[in-house]
Protein backbone atom coordinates (compact mmCIF):
# COMPACT_ATOMS: atom_id res chain seq x y z
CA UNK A 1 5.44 -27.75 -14.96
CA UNK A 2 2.83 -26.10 -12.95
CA UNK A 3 3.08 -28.31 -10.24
CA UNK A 4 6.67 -27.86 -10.35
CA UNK A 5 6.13 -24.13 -9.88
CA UNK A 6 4.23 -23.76 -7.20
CA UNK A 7 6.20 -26.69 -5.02
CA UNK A 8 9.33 -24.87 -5.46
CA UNK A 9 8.07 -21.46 -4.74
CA UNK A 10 6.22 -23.06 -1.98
CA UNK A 11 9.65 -24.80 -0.47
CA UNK A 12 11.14 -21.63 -0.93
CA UNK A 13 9.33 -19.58 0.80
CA UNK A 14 9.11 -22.20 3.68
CA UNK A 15 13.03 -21.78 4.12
CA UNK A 16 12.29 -18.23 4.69
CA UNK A 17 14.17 -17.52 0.84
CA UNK A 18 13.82 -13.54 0.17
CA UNK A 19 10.95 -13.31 -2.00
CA UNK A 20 12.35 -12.10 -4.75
CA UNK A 21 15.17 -15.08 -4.94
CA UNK A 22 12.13 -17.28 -4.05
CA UNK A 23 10.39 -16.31 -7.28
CA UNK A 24 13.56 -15.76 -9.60
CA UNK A 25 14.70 -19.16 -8.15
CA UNK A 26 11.49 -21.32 -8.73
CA UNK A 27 11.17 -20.16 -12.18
CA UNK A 28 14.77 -20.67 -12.92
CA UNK A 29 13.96 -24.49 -11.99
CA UNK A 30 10.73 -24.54 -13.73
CA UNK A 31 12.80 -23.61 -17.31
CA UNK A 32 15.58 -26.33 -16.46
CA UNK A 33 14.25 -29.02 -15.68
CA UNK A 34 10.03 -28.82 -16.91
CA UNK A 35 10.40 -27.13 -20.58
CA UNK A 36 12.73 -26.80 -23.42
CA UNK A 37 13.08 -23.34 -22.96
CA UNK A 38 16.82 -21.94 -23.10
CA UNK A 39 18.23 -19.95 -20.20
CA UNK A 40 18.59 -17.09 -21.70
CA UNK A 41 14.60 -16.35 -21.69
CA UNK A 42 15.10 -15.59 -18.08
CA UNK A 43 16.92 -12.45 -18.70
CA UNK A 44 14.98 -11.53 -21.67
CA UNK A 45 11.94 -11.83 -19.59
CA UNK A 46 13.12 -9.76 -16.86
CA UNK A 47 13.96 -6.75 -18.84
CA UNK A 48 10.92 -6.77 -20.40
CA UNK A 49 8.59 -6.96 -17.41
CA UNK A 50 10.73 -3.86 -15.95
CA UNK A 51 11.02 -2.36 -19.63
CA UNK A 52 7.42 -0.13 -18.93
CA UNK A 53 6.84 3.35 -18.89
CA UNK A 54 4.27 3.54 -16.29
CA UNK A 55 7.11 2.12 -13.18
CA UNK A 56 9.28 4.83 -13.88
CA UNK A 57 6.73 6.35 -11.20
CA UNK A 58 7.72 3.81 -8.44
CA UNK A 59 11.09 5.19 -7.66
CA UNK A 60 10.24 8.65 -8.13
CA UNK A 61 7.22 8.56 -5.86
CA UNK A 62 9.69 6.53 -3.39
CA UNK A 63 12.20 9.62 -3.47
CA UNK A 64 9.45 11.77 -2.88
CA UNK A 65 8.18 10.56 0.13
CA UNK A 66 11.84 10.05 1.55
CA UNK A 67 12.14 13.67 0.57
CA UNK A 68 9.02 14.83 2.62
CA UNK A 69 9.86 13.02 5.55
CA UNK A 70 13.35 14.62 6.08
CA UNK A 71 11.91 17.75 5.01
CA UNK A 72 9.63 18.64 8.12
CA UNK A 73 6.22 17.30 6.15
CA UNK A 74 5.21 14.75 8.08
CA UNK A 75 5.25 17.10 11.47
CA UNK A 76 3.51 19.29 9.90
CA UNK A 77 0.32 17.37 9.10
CA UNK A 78 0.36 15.99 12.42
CA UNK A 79 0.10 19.33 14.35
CA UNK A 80 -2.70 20.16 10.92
CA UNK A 81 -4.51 17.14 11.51
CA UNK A 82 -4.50 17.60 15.39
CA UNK A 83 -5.90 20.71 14.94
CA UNK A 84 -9.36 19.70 13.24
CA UNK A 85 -9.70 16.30 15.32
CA UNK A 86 -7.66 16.31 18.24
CA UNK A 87 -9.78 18.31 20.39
CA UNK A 88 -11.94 15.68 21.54
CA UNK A 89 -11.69 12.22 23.06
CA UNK A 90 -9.35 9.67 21.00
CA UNK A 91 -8.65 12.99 18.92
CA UNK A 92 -4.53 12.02 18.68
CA UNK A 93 -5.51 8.29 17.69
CA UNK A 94 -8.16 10.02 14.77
CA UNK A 95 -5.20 12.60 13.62
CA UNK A 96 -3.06 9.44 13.13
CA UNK A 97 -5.67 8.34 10.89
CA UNK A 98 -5.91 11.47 9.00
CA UNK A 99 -2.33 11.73 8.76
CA UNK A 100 -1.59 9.02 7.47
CA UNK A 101 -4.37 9.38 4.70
CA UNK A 102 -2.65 13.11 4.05
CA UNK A 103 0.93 11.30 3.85
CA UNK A 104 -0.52 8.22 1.66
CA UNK A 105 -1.63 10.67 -1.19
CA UNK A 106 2.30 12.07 -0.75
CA UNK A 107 4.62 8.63 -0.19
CA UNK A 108 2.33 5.52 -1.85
CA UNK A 109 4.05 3.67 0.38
CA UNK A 110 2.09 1.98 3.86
CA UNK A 111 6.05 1.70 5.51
CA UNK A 112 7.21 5.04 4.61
CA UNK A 113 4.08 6.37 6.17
CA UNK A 114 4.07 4.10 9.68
CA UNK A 115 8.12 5.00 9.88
CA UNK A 116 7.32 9.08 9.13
CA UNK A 117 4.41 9.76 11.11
CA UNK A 118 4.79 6.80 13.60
CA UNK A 119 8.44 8.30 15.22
CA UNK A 120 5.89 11.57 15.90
CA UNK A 121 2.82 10.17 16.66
CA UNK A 122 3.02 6.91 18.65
CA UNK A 123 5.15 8.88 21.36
CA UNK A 124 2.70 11.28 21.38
CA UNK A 125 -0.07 8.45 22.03
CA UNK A 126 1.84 6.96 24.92
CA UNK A 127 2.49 10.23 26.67
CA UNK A 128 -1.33 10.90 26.34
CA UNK A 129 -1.81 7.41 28.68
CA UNK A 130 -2.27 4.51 25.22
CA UNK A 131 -0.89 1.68 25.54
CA UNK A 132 2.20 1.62 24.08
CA UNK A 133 0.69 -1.38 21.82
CA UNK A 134 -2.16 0.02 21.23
CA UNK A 135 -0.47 2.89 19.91
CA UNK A 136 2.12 1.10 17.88
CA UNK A 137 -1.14 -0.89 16.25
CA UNK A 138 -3.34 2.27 15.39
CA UNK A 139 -0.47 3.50 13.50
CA UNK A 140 -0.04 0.55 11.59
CA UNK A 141 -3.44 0.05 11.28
CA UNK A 142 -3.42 3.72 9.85
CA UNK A 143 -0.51 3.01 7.68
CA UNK A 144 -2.28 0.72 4.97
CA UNK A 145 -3.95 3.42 3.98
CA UNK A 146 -0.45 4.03 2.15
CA UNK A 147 -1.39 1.54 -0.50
CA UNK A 148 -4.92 2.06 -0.80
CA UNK A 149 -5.11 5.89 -1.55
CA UNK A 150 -3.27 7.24 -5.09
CA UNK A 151 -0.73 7.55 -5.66
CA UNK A 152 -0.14 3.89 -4.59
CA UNK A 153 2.73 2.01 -5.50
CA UNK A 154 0.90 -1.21 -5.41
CA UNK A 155 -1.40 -0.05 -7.76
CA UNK A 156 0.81 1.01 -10.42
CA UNK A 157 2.20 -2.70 -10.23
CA UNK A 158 -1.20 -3.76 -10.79
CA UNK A 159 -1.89 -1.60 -13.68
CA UNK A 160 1.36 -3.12 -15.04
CA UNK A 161 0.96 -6.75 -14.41
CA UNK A 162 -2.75 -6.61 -16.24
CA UNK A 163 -2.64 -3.75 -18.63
CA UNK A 164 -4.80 -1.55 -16.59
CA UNK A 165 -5.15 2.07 -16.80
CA UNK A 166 -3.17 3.47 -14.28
CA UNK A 167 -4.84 6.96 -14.16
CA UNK A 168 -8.15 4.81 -13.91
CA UNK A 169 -6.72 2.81 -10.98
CA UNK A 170 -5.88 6.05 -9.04
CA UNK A 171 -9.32 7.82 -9.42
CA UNK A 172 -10.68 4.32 -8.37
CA UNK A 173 -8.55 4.38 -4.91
CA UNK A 174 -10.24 7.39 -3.94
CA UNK A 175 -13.40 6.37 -2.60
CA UNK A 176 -12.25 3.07 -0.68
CA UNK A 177 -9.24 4.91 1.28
CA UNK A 178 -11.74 7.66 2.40
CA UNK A 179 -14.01 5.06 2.87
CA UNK A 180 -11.34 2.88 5.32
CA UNK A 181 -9.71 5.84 6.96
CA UNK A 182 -13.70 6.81 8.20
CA UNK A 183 -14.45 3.83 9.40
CA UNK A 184 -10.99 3.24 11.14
CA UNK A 185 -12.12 6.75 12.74
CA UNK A 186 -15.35 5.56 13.98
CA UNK A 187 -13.14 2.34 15.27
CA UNK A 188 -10.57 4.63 17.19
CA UNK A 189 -13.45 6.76 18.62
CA UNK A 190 -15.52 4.21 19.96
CA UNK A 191 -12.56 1.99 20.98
CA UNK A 192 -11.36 5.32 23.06
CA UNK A 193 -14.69 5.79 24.89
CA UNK A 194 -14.58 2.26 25.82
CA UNK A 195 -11.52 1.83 27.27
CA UNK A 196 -11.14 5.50 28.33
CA UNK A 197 -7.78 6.56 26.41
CA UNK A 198 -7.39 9.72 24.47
CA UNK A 199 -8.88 11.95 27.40
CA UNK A 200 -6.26 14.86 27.22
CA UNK A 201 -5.32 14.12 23.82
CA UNK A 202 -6.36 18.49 23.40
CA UNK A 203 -3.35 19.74 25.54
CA UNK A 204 -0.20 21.98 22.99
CA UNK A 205 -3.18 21.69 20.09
CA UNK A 206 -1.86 24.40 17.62
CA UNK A 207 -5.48 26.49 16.35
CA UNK A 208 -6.98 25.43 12.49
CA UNK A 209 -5.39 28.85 11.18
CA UNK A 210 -2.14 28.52 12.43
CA UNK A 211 -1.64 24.95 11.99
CA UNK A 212 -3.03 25.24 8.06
CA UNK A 213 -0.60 27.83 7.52
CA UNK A 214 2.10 26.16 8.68
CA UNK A 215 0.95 22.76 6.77
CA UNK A 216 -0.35 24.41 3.55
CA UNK A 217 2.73 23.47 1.49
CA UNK A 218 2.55 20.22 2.07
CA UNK A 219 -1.29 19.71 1.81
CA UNK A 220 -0.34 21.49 -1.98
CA UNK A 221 1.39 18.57 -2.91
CA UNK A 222 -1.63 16.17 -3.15
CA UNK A 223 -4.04 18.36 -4.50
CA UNK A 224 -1.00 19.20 -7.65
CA UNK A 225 -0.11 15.18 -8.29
CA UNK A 226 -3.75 14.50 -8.35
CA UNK A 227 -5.22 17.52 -9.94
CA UNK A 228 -2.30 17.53 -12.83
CA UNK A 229 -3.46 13.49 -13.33
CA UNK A 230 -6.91 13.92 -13.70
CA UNK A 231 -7.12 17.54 -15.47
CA UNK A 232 -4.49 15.18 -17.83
CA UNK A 233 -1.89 17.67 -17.14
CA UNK A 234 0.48 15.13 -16.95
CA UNK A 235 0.80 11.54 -16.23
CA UNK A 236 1.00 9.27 -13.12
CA UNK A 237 4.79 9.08 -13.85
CA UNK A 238 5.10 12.65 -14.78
CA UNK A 239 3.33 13.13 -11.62
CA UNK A 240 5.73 11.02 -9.37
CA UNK A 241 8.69 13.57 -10.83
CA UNK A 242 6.63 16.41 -10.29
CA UNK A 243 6.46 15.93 -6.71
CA UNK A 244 10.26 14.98 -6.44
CA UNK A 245 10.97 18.12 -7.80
CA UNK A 246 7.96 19.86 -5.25
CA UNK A 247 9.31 18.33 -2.33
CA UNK A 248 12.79 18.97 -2.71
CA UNK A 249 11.98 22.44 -3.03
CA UNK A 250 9.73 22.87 -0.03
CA UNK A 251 12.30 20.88 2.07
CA UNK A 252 15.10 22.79 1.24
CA UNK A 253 13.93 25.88 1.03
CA UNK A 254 10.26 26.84 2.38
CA UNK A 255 10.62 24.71 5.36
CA UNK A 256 14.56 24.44 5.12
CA UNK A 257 14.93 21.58 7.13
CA UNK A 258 16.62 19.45 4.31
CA UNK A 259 19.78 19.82 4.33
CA UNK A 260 22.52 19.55 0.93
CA UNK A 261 24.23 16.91 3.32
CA UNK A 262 20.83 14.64 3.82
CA UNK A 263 20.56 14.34 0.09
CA UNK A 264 23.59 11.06 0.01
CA UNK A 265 22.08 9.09 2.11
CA UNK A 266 18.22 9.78 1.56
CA UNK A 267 18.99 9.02 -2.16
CA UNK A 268 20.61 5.64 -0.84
CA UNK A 269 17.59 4.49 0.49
CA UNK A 270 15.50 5.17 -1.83
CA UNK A 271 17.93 3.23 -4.39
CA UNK A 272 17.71 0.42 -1.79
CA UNK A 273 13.77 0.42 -1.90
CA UNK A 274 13.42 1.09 -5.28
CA UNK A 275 15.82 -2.13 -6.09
CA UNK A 276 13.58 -4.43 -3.91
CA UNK A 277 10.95 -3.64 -5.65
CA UNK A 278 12.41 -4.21 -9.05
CA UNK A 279 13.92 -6.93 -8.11
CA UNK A 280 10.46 -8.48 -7.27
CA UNK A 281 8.21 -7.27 -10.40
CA UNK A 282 11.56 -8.72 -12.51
CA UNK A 283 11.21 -12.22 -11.32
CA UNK A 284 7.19 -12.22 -10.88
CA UNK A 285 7.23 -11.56 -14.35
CA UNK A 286 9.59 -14.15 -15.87
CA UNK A 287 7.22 -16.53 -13.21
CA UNK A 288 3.79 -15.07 -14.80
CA UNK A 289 5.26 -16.26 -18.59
CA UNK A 290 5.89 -19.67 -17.31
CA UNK A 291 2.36 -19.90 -15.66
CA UNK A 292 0.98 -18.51 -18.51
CA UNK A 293 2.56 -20.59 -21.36
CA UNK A 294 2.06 -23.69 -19.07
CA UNK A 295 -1.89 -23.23 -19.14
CA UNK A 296 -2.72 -22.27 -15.86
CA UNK A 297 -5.05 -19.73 -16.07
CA UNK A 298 -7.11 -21.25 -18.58
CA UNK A 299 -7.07 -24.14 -15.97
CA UNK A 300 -7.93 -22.18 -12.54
CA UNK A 301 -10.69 -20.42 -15.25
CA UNK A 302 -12.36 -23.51 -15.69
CA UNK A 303 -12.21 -24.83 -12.29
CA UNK A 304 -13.36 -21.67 -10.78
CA UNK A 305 -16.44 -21.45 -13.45
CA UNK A 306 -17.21 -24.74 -12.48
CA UNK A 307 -17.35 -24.37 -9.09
CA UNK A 308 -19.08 -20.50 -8.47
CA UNK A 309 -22.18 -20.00 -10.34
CA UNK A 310 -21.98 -15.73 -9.32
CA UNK A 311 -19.48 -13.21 -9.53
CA UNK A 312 -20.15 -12.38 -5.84
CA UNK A 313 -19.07 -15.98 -4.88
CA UNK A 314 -16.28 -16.21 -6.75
CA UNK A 315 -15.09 -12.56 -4.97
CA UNK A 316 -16.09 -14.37 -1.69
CA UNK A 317 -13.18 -17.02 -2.64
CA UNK A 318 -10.47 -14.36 -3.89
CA UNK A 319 -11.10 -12.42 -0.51
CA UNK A 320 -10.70 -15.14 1.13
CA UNK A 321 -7.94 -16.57 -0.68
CA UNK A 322 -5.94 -12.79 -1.16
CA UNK A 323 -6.51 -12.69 2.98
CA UNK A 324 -4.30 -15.96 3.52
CA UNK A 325 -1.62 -14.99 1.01
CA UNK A 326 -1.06 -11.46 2.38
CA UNK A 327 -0.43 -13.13 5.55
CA UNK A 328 3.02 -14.72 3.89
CA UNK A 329 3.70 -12.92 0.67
CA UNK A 330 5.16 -9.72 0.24
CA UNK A 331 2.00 -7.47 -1.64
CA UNK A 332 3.95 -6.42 -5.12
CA UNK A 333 4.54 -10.22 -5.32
CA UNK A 334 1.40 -11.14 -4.65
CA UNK A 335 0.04 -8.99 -7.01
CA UNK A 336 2.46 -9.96 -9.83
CA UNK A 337 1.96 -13.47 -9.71
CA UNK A 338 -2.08 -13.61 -8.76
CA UNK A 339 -3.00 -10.33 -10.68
CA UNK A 340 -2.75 -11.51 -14.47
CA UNK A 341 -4.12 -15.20 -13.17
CA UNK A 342 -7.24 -13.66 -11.16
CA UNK A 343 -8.42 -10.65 -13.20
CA UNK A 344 -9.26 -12.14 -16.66
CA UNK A 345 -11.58 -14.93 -14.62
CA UNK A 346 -13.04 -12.21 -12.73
CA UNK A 347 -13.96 -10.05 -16.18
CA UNK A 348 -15.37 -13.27 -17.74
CA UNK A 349 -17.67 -13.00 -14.24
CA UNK A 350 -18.70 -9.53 -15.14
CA UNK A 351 -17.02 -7.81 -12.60
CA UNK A 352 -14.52 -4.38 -13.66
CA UNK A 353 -10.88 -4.65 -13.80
CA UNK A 354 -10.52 -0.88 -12.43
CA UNK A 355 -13.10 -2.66 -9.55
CA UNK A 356 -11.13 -5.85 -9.06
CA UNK A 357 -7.70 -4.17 -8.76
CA UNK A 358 -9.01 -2.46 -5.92
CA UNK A 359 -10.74 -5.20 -4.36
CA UNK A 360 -7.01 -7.14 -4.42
CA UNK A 361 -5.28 -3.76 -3.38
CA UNK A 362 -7.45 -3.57 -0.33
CA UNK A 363 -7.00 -7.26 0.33
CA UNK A 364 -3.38 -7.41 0.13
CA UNK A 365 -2.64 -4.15 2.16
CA UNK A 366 -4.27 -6.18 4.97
CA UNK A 367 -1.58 -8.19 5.09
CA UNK A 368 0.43 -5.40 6.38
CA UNK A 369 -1.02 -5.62 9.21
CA UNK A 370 -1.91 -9.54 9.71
CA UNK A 371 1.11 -11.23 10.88
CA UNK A 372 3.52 -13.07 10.24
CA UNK A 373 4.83 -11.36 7.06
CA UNK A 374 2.75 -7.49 8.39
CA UNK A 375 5.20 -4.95 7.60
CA UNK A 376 3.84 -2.58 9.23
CA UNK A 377 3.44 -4.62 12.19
CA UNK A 378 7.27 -4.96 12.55
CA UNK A 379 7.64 -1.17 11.66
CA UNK A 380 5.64 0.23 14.50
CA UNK A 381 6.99 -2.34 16.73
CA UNK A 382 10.29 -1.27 15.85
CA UNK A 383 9.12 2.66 16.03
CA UNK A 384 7.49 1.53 19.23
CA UNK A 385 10.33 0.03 20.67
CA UNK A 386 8.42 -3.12 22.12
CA UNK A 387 8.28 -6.91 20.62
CA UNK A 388 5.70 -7.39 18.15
CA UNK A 389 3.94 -9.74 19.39
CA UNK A 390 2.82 -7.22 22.02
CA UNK A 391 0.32 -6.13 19.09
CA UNK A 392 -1.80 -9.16 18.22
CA UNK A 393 -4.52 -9.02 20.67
CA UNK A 394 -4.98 -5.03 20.05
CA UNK A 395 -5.19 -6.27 16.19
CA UNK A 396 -8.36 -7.76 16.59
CA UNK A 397 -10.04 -4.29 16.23
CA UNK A 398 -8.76 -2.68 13.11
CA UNK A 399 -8.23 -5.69 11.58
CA UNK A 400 -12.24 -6.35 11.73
CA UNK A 401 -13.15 -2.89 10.90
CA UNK A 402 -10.92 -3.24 7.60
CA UNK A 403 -12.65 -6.42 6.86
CA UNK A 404 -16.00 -4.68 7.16
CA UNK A 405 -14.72 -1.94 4.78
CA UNK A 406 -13.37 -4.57 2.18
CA UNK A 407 -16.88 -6.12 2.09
CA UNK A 408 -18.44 -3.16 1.13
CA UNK A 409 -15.64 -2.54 -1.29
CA UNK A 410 -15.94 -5.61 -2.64
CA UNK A 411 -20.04 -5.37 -3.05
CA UNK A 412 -20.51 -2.26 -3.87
CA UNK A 413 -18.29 -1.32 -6.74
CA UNK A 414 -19.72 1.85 -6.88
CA UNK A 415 -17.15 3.25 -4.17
CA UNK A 416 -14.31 2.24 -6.68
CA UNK A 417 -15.84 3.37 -9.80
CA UNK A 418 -18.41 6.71 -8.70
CA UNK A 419 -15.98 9.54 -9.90
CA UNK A 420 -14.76 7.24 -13.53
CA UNK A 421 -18.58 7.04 -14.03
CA UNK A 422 -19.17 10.81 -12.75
CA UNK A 423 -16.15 12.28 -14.60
């Protein structure tokens, strides 16, 4: 059966099948035809792989960033971040980067972020003499950080798929997006010098005060969902409804520029979103039971004990291998499907769960920005207004730096796991 699998999903995906279909589909085929299963596990096995307390945060954490960027958030942290950085040379390129780590600790979500602080930013790049692709790919570049720093939608998927802690996960995702978002600074800064962009990037810079008092409602928001988690105020789902609540409140009426009317259609989208995603972690789990009952694990276990004697070369194969599949599979799939084969094989090496999630976290959110799937390629492109393949030679750049960042990720686990050990 496992061959069976894999070729269909495989085919699938070839003909361009939505993932989710692609996945619901090849496992549908797998039961028919290569077990004696009945049908009716398939919808027994979706409900259960949604039936989990812990995803309750994805669509809540979904509204709230929806909520924050129709509210006037993400223009505030842009004139806040512009304030601190963008006095100097490449200064609007570095306040992309810092807004977008602000906004990742609000949305969990790398295409909410590029589509909120992109329509602001990447005008404001071009105007200030970047290339307009060159502009589009800092913000995407930026964007990842989405998925990298809690709360991270990704990452509660993770937690799900291999019976991680999620409050674990999201102290863990600290260190590596602070870690990514200061080296994709250094990468902006010197990249700026180089070619000479960013040179008036100081002109209608609001002062620290006034820009921080403007901002401070929104730079509350992080500091409550990640204080209440780790004081254990509340939970990571609790959380996700706090800030719902928080940034309806702020949008309507501290910043009042959500409207009663925006509420139809921003709750629409969300929906939208929040099915996709459903949709996927549904069918990657009915797939997971059928690779697990059909032995594969055990059988990628032995073969990948028998051919890495370290931990540190087997995590040389999964980045490696995690690069090439975030290039063509959407990251919650990815993680659904390689997540509960991966992480028992890399415990038997030694290595952390809390550590490994990351390590595939960072990988995957890479793809975001590696075409030809790179969501966030298309959504700057599309913010942009210029064809994405406009983009790939400015990629070169960030997408190096990030690789730089994962290796010391991946080798030094003490950048995932220094606050769990210090706490």
């Amino acid at each position: 059966m496992n061959a069976a699998l894999v070729f269909a999903l495989v085919a699938l995906f070839v003909l361009s099948v939505p993932v989710a279909v692609s996945i619901g589909l090849a496992s549908v085929f797998g039961i028919a035809f290569f077990s004696n299963l009945p049908l009716l596990v398939v919808p027994q096995k979706i409900f259960t792989s949604l039936d989990s307390f812990p995803l309750l945060a994805v669509p809540f954490f979904i509204l709230a960033g929806n909520l924050m960027t129709h509210g006037g958030v993400s223009r505030r942290l842009v004139d806040f971040a512009k304030s601190l950085v963008g006095g100097m040379q490449g200064g609007l390129a570095s306040s992309c980067v810092i807004t977008c780590m602000i906004f990742a600790a609000i949305s969990g979500s790398s295409v909410a972020t590029t589509f909120a602080i992109g329509a602001i930013l990447i005008p404001a790049m071009v105007r200030h003499g970047y290339p307009t692709p060159v502009a589009a790919t800092i913000q995407a570049a930026s964007a990842e950080l989405g998925v990298i720093i809690p709360p991270s939608v990704p990452m509660i998927v993770y937690a799900v798929s291999t019976e991680t802690s999620v409050t674990q996960l999201f102290m863990a995702g600290i260190g590596p997006g602070i870690l990514v978002a200061t080296m994709l600074i250094i990468m902006v800064q010197i990249w700026c010098r180089i070619k000479g962009y960013g040179k008036q990037d100081g002109d209608q810079r609001l002062s620290v005060v006034i820009s921080t008092r403007n901002a401070i409602w929104a730079l509350m928001l992080p500091v409550i969902i990640l204080g209440g988690i780790y004081g254990g105020i509340f939970t990571p789902t609790e959380a996700a409804a706090v800030s719902v609540v928080y940034a309806l409140l702020i949008g309507m009426f501290v910043y009042r520029e959500l409207k009663p009317a925006d509420l139809p259609a921003i709750f629409r989208s969300s929906v939208v979103s929040t099915g996709a995603i459903m949709l996927i972690i549904g069918a990657a789990g009915l797939f997971s039971f059928l690779v697990s009952l059909s032995g594969l694990p055990t059988t990628i276990g032995d073969w990948a004990q028998g051919r890495f004697d370290s931990a540190w070369q087997f995590l040389l194969f999964v980045n490696v291998l995690l690069l090439f599949v975030g290039m063509f599979v959407e990251t919650s799939a990815a993680i659904l499907v390689l997540g509960p084969i991966l992480a028992p094989i890399a415990i038997g090496y030694g290595v952390d769960p809390v550590h490994f999630g990351i390590v595939i976290i960072v990988n995957l959110a890479m793809g975001m920005i590696t075409p030809p799937l790179g969501v966030n390629l298309f959504a700057a492109a599309s913010v942009a207004g210029i064809p994405v393949q406009r983009m790939f030679r400015a990629l070169l750049v960030p997408v190096g730096t990030v690789v730089l960042a994962l290796m010391l990720i991946t080798y030094v686990p003490q950048i995932s796991l220094f606050l769990r050990e210090s706490w």
